[in-house]
Protein backbone atom coordinates (compact mmCIF):
# COMPACT_ATOMS: atom_id res chain seq x y z
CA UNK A 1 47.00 -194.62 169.83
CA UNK A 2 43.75 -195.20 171.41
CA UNK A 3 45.38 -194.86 175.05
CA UNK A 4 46.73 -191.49 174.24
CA UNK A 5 43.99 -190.02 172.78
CA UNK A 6 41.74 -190.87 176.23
CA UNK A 7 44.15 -189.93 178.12
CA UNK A 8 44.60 -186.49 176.21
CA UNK A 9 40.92 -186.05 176.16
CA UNK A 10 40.75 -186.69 179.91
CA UNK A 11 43.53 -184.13 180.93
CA UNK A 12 41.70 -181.17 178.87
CA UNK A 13 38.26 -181.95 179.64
CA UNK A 14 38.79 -179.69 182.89
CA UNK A 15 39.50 -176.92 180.03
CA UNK A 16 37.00 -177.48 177.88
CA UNK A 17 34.52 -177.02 180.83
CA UNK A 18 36.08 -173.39 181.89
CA UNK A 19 35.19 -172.67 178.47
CA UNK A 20 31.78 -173.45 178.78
CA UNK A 21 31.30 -172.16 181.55
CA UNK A 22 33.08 -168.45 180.64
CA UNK A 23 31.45 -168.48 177.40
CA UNK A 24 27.97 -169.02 178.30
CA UNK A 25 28.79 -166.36 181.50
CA UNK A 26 29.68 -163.95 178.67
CA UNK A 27 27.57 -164.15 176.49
CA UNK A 28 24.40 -164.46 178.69
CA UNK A 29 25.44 -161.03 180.15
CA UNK A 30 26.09 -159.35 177.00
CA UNK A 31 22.30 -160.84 175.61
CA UNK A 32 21.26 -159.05 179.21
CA UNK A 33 22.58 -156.24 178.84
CA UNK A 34 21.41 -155.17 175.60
CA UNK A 35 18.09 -156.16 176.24
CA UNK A 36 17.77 -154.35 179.29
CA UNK A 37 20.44 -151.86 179.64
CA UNK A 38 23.96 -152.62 181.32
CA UNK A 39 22.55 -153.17 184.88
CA UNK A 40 21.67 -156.30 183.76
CA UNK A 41 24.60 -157.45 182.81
CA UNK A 42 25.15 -159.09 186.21
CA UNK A 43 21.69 -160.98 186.08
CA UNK A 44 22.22 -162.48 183.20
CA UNK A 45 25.56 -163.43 183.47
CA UNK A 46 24.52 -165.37 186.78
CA UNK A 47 22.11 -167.01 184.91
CA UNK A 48 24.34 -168.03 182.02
CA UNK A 49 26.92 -169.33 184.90
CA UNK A 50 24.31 -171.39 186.43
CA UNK A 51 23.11 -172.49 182.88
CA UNK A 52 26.84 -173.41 181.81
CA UNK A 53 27.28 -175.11 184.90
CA UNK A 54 24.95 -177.26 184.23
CA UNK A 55 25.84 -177.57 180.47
CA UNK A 56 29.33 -178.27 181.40
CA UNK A 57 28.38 -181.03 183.73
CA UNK A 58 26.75 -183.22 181.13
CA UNK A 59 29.16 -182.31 178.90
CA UNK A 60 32.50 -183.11 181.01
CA UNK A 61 30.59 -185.39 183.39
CA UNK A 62 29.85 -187.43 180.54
CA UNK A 63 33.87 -187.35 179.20
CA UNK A 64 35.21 -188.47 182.59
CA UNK A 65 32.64 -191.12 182.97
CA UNK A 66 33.24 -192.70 179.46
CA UNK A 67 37.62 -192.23 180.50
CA UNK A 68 37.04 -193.75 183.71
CA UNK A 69 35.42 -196.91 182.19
CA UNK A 70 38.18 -196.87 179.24
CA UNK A 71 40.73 -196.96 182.26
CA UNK A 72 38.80 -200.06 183.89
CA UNK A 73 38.31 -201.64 181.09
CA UNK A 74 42.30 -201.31 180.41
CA UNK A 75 43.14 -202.64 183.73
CA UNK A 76 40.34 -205.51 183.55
CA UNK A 77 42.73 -206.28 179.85
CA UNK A 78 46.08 -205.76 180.68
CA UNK A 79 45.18 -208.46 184.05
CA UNK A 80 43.31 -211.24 181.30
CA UNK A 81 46.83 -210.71 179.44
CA UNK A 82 48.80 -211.20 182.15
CA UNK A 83 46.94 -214.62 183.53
CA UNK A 84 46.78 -215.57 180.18
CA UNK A 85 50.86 -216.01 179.31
């Protein structure tokens, strides 16, 4: 059960960083533009990509660094069971 659930959390961690990244582009644009009129809808929405790119990166980086180690770690077991029989 453990296997599954890595390797589930692995194939939609690209996903959950789109969403990070489109909902801190949104909604930095929208706090933009109604503090300073809709012009500034663009500045702030580059802002909140470059902010959720960032965001995302710890976020996700962190996920596929802790899946990549569960993978290892899974090969490092299966080959201890292996010499062991």
């Amino acid at each position: 059960m453990n296997n599954f659930l890595a390797k589930t959390l692995a194939s939609i961690n690209a996903i959950i960083a789109v969403i990070i990244l489109a909902f801190s582009t949104f909604s930095a644009g929208a706090a933009a533009s109604a503090q300073g009129g809709s012009g500034m809808f663009l500045v702030g929405a580059v802002i909140g990509a470059i902010g959720g790119i960032v965001l995302a990166s710890l976020i996700c980086g962190t996920i596929a660094f802790l899946t990549l180690i569960e993978r290892h770690l899974s090969v490092i077991a299966a080959a201890a069971k292996s010499k062991s029989v």
